[in-house]
Protein backbone atom coordinates (compact mmCIF):
# COMPACT_ATOMS: atom_id res chain seq x y z
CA UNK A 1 -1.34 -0.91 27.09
CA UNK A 2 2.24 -0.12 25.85
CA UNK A 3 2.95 3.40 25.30
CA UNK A 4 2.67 4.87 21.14
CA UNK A 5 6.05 4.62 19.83
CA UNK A 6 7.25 8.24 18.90
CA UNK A 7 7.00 8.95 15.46
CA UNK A 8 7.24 12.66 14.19
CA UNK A 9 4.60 13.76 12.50
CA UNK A 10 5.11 14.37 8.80
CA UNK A 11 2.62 17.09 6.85
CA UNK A 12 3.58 16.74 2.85
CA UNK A 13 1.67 18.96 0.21
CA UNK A 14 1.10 17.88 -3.25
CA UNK A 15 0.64 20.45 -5.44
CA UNK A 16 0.49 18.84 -8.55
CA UNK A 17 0.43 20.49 -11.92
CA UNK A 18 -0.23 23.46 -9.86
CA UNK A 19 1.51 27.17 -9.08
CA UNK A 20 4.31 28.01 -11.04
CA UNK A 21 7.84 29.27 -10.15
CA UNK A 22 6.45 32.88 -9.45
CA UNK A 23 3.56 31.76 -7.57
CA UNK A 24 5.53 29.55 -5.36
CA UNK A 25 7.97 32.25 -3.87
CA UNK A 26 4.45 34.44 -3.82
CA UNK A 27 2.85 30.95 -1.48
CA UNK A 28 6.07 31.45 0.64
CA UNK A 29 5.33 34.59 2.01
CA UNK A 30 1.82 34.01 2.81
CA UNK A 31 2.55 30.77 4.55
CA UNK A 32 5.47 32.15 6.45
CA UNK A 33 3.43 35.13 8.04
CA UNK A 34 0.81 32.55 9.09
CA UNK A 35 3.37 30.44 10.11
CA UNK A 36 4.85 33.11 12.61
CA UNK A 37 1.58 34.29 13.40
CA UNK A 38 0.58 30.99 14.88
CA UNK A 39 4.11 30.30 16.48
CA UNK A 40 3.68 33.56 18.02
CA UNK A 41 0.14 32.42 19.83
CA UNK A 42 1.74 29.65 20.81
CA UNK A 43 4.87 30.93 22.36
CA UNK A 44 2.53 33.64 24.51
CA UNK A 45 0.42 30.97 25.97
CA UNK A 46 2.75 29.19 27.30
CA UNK A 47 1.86 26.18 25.41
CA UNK A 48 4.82 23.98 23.65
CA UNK A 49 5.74 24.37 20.54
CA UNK A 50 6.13 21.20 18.78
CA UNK A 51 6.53 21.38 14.74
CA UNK A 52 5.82 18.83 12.47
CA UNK A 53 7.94 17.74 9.55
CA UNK A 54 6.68 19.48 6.55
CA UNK A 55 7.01 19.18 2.75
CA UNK A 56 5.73 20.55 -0.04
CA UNK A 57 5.95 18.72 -4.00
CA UNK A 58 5.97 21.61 -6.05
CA UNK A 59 6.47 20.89 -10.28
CA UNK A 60 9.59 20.04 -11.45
CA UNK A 61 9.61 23.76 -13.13
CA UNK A 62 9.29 25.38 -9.72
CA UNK A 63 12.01 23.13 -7.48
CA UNK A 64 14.57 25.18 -8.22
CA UNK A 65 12.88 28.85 -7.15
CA UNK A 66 11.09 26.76 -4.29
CA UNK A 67 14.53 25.91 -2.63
CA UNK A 68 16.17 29.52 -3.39
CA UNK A 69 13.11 31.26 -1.84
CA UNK A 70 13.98 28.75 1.43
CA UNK A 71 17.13 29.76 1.98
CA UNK A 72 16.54 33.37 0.91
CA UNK A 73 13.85 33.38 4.00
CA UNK A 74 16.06 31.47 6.34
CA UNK A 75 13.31 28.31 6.13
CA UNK A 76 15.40 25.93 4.79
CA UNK A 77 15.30 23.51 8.05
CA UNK A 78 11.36 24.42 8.39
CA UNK A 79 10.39 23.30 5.11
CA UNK A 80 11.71 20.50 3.45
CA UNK A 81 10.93 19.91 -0.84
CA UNK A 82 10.30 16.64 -2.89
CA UNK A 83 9.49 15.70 -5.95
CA UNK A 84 5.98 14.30 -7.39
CA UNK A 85 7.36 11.27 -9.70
CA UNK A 86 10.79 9.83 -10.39
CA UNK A 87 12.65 7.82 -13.58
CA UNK A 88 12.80 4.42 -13.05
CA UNK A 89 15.74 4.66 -14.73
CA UNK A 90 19.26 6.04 -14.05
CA UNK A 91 20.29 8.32 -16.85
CA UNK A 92 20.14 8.27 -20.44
CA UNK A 93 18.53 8.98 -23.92
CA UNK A 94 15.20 9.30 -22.49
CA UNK A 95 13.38 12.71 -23.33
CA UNK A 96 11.51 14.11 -20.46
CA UNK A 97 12.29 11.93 -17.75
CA UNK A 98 14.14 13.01 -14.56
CA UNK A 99 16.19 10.92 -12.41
CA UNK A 100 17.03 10.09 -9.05
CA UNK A 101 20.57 11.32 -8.66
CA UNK A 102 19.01 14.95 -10.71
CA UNK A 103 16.50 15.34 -7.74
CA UNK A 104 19.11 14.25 -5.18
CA UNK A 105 21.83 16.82 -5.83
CA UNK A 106 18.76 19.56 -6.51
CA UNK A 107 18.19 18.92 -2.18
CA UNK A 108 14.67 17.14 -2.13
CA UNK A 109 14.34 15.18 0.56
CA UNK A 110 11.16 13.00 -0.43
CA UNK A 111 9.79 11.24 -4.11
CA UNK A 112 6.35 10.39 -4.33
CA UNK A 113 5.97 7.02 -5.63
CA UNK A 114 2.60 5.30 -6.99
CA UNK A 115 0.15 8.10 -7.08
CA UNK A 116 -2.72 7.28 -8.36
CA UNK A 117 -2.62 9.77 -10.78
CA UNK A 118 0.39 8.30 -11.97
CA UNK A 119 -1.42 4.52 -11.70
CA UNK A 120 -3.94 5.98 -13.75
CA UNK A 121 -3.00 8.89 -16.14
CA UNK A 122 0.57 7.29 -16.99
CA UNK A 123 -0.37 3.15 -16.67
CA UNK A 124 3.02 2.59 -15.10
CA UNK A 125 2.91 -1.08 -13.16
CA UNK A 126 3.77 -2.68 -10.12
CA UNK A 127 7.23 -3.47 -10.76
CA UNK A 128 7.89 0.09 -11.95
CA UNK A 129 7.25 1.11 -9.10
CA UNK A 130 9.25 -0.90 -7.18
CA UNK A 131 12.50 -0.23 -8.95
CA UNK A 132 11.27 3.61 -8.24
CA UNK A 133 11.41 2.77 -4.85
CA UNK A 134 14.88 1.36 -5.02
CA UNK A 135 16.64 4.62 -6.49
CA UNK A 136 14.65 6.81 -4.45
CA UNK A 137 16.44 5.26 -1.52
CA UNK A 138 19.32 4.34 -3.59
CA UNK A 139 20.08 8.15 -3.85
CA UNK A 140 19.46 8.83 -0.11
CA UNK A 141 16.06 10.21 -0.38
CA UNK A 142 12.40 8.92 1.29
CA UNK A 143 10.15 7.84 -0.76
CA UNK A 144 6.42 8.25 0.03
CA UNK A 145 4.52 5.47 -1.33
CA UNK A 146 0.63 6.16 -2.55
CA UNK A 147 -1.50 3.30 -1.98
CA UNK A 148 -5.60 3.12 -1.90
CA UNK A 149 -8.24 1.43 -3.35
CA UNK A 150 -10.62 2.78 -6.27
CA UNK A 151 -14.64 3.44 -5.93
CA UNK A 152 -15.30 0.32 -8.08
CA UNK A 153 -12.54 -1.93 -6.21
CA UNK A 154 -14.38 -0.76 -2.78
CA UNK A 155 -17.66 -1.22 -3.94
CA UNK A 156 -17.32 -4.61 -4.70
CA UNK A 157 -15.91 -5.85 -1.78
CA UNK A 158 -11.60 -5.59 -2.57
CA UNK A 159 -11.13 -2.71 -0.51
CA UNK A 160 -8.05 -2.18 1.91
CA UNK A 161 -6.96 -5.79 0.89
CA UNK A 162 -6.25 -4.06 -2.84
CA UNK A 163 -4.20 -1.20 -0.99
CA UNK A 164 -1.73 -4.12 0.89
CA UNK A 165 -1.51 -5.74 -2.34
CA UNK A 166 -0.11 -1.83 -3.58
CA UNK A 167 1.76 -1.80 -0.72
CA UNK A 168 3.37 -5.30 -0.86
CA UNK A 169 4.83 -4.89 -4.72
CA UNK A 170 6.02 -1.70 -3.88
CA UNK A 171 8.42 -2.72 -1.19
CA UNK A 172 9.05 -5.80 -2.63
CA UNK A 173 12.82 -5.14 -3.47
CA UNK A 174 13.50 -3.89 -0.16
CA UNK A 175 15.02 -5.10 3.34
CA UNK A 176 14.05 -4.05 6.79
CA UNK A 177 16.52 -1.03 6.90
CA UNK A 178 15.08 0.42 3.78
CA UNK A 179 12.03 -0.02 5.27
CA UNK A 180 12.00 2.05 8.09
CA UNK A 181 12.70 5.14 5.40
CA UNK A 182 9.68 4.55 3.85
CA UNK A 183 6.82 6.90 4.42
CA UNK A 184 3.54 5.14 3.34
CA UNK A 185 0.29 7.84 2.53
CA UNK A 186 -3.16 5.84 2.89
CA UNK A 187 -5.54 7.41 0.03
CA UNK A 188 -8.93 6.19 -0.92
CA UNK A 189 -8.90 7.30 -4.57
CA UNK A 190 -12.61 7.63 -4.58
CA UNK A 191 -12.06 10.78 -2.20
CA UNK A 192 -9.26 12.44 -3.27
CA UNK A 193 -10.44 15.87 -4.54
CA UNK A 194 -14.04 14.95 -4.13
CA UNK A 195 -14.55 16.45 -0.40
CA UNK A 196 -16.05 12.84 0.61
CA UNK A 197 -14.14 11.62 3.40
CA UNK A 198 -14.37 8.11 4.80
CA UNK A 199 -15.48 7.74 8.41
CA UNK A 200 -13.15 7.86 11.29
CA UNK A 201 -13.39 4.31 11.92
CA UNK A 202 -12.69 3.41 8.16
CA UNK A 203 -9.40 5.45 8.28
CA UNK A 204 -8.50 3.86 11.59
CA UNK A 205 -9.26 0.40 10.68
CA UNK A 206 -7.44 0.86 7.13
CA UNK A 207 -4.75 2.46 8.57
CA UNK A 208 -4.29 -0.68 11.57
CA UNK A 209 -4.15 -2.67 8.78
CA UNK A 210 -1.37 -1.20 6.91
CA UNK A 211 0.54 -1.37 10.30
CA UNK A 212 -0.32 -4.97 10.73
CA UNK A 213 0.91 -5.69 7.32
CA UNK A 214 4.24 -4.36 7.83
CA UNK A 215 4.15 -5.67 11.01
CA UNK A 216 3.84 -9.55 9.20
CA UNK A 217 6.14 -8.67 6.59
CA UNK A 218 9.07 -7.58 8.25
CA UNK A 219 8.93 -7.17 11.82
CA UNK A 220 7.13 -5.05 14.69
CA UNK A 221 9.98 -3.23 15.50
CA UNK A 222 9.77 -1.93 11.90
CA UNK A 223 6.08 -1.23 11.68
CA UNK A 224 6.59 1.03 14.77
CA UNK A 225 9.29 3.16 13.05
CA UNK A 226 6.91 3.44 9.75
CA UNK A 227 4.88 6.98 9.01
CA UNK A 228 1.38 6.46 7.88
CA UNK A 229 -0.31 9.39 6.45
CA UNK A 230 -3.78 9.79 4.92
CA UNK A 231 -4.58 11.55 2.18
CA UNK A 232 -7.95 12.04 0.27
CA UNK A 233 -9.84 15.54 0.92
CA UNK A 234 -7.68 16.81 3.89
CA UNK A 235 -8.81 19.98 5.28
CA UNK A 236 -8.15 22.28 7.96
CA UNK A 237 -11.87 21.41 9.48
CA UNK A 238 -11.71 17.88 9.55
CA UNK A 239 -7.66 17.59 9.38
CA UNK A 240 -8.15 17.90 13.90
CA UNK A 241 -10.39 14.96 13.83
CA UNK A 242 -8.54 12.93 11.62
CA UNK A 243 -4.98 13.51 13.17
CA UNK A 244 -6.25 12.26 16.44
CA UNK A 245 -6.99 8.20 14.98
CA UNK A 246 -4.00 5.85 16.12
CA UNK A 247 -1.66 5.03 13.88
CA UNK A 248 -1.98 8.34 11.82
CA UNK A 249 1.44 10.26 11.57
CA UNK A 250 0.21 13.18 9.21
CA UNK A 251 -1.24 13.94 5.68
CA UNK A 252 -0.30 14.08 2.35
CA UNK A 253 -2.38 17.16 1.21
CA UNK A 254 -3.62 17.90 -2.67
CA UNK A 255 -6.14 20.71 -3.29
CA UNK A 256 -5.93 22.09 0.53
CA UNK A 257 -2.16 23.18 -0.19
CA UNK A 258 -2.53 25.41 -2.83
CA UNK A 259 -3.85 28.14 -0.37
CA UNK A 260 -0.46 28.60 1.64
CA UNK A 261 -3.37 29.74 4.94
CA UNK A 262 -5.05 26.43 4.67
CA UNK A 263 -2.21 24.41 4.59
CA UNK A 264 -0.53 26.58 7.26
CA UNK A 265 -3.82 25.44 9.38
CA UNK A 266 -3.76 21.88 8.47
CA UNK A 267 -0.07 21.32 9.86
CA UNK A 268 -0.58 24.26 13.46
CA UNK A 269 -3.61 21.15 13.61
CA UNK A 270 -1.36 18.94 13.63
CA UNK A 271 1.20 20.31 15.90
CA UNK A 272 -1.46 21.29 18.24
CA UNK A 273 -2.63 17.33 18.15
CA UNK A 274 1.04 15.73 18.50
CA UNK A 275 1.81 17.28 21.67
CA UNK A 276 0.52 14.16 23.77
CA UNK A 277 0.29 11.78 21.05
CA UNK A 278 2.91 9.54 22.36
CA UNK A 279 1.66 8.86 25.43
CA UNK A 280 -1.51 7.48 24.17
CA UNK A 281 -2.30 3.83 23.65
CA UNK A 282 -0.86 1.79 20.80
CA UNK A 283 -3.37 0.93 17.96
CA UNK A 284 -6.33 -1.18 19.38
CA UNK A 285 -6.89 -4.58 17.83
CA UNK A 286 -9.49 -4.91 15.35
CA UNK A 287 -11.51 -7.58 14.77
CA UNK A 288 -11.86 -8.89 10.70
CA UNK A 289 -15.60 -10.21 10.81
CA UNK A 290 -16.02 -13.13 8.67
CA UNK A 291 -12.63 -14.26 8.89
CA UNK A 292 -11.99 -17.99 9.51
CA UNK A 293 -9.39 -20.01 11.64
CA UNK A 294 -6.57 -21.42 9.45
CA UNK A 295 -7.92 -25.14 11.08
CA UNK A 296 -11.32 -24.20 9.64
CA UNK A 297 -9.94 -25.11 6.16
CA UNK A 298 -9.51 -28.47 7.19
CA UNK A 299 -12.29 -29.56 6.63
CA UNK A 300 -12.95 -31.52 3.15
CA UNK A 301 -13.31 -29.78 0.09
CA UNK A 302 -9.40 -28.76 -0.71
CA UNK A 303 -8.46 -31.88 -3.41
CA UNK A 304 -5.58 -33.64 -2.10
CA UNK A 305 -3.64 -32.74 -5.23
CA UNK A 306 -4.29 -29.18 -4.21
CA UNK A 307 -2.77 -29.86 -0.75
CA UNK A 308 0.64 -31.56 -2.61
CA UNK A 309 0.77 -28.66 -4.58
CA UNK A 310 0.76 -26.42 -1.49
CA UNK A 311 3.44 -28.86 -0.05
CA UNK A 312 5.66 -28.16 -2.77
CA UNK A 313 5.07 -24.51 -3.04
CA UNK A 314 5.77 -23.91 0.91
CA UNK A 315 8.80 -25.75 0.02
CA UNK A 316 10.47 -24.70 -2.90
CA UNK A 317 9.78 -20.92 -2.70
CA UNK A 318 12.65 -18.71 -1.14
CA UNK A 319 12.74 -17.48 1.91
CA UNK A 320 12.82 -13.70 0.53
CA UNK A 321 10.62 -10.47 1.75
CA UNK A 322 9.05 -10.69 -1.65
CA UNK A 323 7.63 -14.17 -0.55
CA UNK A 324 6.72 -13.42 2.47
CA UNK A 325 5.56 -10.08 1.56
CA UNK A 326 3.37 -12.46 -0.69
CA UNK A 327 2.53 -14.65 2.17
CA UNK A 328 1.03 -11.85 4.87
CA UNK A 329 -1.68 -10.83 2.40
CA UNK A 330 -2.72 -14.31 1.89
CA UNK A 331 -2.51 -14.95 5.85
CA UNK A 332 -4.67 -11.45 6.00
CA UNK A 333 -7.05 -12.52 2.94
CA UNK A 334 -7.24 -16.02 4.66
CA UNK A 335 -7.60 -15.99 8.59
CA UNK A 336 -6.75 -12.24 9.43
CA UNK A 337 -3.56 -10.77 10.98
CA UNK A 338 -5.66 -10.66 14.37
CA UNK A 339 -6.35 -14.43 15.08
CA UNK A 340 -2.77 -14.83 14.01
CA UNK A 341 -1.21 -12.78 16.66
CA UNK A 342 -3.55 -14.66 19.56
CA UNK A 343 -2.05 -17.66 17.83
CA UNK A 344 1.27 -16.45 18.22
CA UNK A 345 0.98 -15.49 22.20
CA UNK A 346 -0.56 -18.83 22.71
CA UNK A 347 2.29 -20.57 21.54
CA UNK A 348 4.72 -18.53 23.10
CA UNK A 349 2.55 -18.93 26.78
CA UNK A 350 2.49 -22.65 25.62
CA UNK A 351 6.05 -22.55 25.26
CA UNK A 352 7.12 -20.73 28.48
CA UNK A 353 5.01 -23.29 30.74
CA UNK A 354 6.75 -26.11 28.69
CA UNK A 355 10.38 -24.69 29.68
CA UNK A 356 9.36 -22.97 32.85
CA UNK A 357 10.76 -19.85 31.12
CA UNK A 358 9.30 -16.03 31.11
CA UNK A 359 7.40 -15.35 28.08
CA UNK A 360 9.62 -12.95 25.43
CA UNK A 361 7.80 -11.20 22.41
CA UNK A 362 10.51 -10.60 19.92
CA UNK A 363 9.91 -8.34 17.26
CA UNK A 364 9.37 -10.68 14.17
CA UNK A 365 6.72 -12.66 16.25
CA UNK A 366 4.38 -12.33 13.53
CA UNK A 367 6.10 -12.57 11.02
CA UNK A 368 7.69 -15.82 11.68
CA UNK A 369 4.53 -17.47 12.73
CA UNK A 370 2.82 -16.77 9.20
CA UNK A 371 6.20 -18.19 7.84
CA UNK A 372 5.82 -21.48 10.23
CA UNK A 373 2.40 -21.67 8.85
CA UNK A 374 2.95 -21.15 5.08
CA UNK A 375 1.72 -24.50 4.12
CA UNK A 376 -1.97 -23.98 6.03
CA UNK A 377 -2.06 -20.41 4.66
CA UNK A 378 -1.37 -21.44 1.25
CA UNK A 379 -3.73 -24.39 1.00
CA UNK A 380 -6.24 -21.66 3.01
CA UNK A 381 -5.99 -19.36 -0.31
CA UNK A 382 -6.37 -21.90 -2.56
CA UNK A 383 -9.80 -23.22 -1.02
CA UNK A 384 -11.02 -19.27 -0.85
CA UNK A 385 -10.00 -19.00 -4.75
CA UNK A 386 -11.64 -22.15 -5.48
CA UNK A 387 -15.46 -20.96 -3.63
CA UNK A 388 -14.65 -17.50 -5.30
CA UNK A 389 -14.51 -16.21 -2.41
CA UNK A 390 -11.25 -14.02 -3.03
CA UNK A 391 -12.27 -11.04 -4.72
CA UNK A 392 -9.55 -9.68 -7.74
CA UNK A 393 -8.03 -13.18 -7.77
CA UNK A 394 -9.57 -15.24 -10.77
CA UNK A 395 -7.72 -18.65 -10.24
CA UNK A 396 -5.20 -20.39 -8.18
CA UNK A 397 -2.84 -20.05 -11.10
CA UNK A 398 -3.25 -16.38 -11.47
CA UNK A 399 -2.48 -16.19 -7.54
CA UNK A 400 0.44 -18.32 -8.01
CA UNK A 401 1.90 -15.99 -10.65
CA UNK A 402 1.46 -13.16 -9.02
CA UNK A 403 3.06 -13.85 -5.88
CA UNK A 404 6.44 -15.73 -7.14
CA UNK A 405 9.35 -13.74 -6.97
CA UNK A 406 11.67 -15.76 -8.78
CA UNK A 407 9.71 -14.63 -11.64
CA UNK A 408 11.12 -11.35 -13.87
CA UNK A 409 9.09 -9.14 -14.98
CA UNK A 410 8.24 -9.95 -18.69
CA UNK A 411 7.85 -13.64 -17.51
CA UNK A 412 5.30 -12.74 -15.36
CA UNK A 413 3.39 -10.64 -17.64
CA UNK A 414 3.71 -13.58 -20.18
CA UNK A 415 2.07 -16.43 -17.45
CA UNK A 416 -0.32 -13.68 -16.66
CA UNK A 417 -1.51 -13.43 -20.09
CA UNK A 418 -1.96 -17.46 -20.17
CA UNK A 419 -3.79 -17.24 -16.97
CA UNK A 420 -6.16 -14.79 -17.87
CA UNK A 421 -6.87 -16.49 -21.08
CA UNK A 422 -6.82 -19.75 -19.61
CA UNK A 423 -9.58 -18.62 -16.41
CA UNK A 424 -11.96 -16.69 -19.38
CA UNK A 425 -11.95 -19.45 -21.40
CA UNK A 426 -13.50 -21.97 -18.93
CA UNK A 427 -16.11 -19.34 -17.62
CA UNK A 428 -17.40 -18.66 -21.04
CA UNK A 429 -17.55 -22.57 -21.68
CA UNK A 430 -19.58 -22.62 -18.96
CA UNK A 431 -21.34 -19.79 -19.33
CA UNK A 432 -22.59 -20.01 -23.65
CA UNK A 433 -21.94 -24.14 -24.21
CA UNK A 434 -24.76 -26.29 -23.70
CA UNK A 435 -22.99 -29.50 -24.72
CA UNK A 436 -23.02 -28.63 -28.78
CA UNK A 437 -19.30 -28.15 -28.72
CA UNK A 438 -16.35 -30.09 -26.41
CA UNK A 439 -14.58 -27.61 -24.17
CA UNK A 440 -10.92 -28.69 -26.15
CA UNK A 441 -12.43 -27.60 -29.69
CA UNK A 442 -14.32 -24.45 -27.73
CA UNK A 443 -10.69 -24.25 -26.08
CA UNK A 444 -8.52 -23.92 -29.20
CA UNK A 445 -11.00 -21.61 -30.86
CA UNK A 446 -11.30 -19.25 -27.94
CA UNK A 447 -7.40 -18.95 -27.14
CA UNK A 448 -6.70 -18.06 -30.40
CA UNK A 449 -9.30 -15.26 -31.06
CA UNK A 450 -8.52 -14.15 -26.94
CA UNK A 451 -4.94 -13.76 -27.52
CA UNK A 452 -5.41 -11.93 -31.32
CA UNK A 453 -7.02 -9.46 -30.06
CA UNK A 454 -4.47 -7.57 -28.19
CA UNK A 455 -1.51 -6.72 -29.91
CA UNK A 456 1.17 -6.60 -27.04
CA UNK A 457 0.09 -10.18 -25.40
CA UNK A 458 3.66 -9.94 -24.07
CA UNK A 459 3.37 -7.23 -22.15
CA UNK A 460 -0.03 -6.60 -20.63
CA UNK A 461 0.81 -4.01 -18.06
CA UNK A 462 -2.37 -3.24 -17.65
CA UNK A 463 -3.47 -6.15 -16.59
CA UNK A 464 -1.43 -5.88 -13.32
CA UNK A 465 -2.61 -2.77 -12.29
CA UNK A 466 -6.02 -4.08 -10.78
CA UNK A 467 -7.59 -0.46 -10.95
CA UNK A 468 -10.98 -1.96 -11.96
CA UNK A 469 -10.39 -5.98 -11.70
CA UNK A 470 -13.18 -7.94 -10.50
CA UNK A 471 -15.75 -10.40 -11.00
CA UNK A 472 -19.45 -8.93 -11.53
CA UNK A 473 -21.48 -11.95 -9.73
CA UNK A 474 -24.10 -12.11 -10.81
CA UNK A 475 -22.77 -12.37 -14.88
CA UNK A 476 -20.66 -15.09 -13.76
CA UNK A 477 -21.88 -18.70 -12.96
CA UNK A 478 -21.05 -20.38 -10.33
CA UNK A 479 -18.56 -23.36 -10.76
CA UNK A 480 -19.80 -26.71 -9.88
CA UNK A 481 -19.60 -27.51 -6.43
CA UNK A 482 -19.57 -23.76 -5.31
CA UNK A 483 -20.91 -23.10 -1.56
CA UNK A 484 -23.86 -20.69 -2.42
């Protein structure tokens, strides 16, 4: 197997509304005698010495003394300082915020984007945090992008397919060189601060399929210069364990961090693991039980004004990352990014017997065969929506919303609100009618009282954040025709 592409690893601490400007230069002394404690070890072994990146988030209130202390201590290219949220917004009369060009010219290297904190504390949506994104990198710093799904969303079956969909907003506004500054942190939010970490093989498999998703979206070359962490519970006893999974690059670290010793232990862990990690295998492949083959939707049972409609959506929508950002996590949602790439080498072995020619991988092998295939993967979606079988997604129409990028924001949120209203309104027809009232007149009635009942129905941010979005089955009938 090819050898792991050499990514430095990256150790970031989060201290939240934690430690103030005294106690910071106070957690700089105790983590620099550790520190040179440990190098000290090291260097008398005989064993190499090879650091990790490190950062650490302090407040906004504590930047300042954080970055003074560094330089005071001669640490400044040791430690490296960020910032915990950003404006969306450049500058102007807006009372509390802080921008992008503030934090720049302050020195922080990094901007934590969508934590879900911030996703939950401060409802701030999708497309906020995209345009975050944008002047984090705008202004020459990395933004490290918090994605993870909730205990409900995991419970009932959405998962790491709720993270991609995170992920695949986020970057939305972004091209392939933007990409590879993007540092992406992998955080369950059921464990973060709750000491319950997932099992090795669920942070592996997660974290293969955040790879794979960048991989589909914009190119291998530029999923193998991405940083994964994970983040959720991170301590110096397990952080040893959990540093040695492929496709891990570090941690983004909450509680552990406060205690300058701990974290000091958490990154010598994962210096000590880095050593040899590049000449270990790449990522294995693995396989998405219950998946089906993009020909297994040919069967009957898509409408063939479901199939036009695919037609004209494969068609008409730009070729633009946001679109095929759009596309992957249908193609993953669908058949799986796995069967895809055997797809992929088949054609390309198919190809190279047809011409007589050696067989070439290029980097955006994946990516351009979901693109080739839109139309299957699209009318593959729509089938899944129509069984139910797409967990989050209500309708077809909701999914088509979502996923259009020629859309703006407040149009979106507008169709979204018709959607929602429109996909309620037939399940409770179905659900409390027993053919005493026609679904038009239930129709009208419903609408009006739905929509009336929330005051900003042209701006349901909410709605898009997905924190607790699903379908309880067994309230909800089943449509007619449903597979059982």
């Amino acid at each position: 197997m090819p050898a792991r592409p050499r990514r430095k690893p990256l150790v970031v601490g989060n201290w939240k509304m934690n430690l103030n400007h005294r106690e910071a230069a106070q957690w700089m002394i105790d983590y620099s005698g550790m520190n040179d404690a440990w190098e000290g070890r090291m260097t008398a072994s005989g064993q190499p010495l090879d650091r990790p990146e490190i950062g650490i988030l302090p407040p906004f209130t504590s930047l300042q003394s954080f970055i003074e202390t560094l330089d005071e201590r001669g640490m400044r290219g040791q430690l490296h300082v960020g910032a915990q949220t950003v404006s969306d917004i450049a500058s102007g009369a807006y009372t509390g915020d802080i921008s992008a060009d503030m934090l720049s010219t302050l020195g922080c290297r990094y901007v934590l984007v969508g934590h879900s904190e911030q996703r939950r504390y401060h409802p701030e949506d999708d497309d906020t945090f995209a345009t975050k994104m944008r002047v984090v990198l705008d202004n020459g710093m990395q933004p490290i992008l918090c994605i993870g799904e909730t205990q409900s969303g995991r419970e009932h079956g959405i998962g790491i397919d709720y993270a991609l969909r995170q992920l695949g907003e986020a970057v939305s506004q972004m091209g392939c060189e933007d990409m590879k500054r993007v540092v992406v942190a992998y955080e369950p939010v059921w464990s973060i601060g709750t000491g319950n970490v997932p099992d090795l093989n669920v942070i592996e498999s997660a974290l293969a399929d955040i790879r794979d998703f960048i991989n589909a979206s914009f190119g291998a070359d530029i999923a193998a210069a991405v940083r994964i962490l994970y983040g959720g519970s991170v301590k110096p006893d397990n952080a040893a364990s959990i540093i040695r999974l492929h496709d891990i690059d570090g941690f983004l670290v909450g509680g552990a961090s406060l205690d300058p010793r701990s974290f000091a232990k958490i990154c010598h862990r994962t210096a000590e693991a880095s050593v040899n990690r590049h000449q270990r295998p790449a990522s294995r492949s693995f396989q998405r039980k219950g998946r089906m083959k993009l020909s297994e939707f040919k069967e009957p049972g898509l409408p063939e004004s479901r199939r036009m409609l695919a037609a004209d959506i494969a068609r008409d929508f730009p070729d633009t990352h946001a679109w095929r950002l759009s596309l992957a996590l249908a193609a993953y949602r669908t058949a799986g990014f796995s069967w895809l790439e055997v797809r992929a080498v088949q054609d390309l072995i198919e190809a190279a017997d047809a011409t007589g020619s050696a067989i070439e991988e290029g980097p955006d092998m994946l990516r351009d065969i979901i693109w080739d295939s839109c139309r299957e993967i699209i009318e593959a979606m729509m089938l899944l929506i129509d069984r139910d079988d797409v967990q989050g997604v209500y309708s077809v129409d909701q999914w088509m919303v979502e996923s259009d990028p020629r859309l703006t924001h407040e149009e979106r949120c507008a169709k979204l609100v018709q959607t929602y209203a429109s996909s309620t309104c037939m399940r409770a027809y179905q659900f409390m009618s027993h053919g005493d009232i026609d679904y038009e007149s239930f129709c009208r009635y419903f609408m009006e009282g739905y929509l009336s009942c929330d005051a900003n129905t042209d701006n349901r941010r909410w709605r898009r954040r997905g924190i607790d979005r699903y379908k309880s089955r067994p309230w909800f009938p089943k449509r007619d025709g449903m597979d059982d």
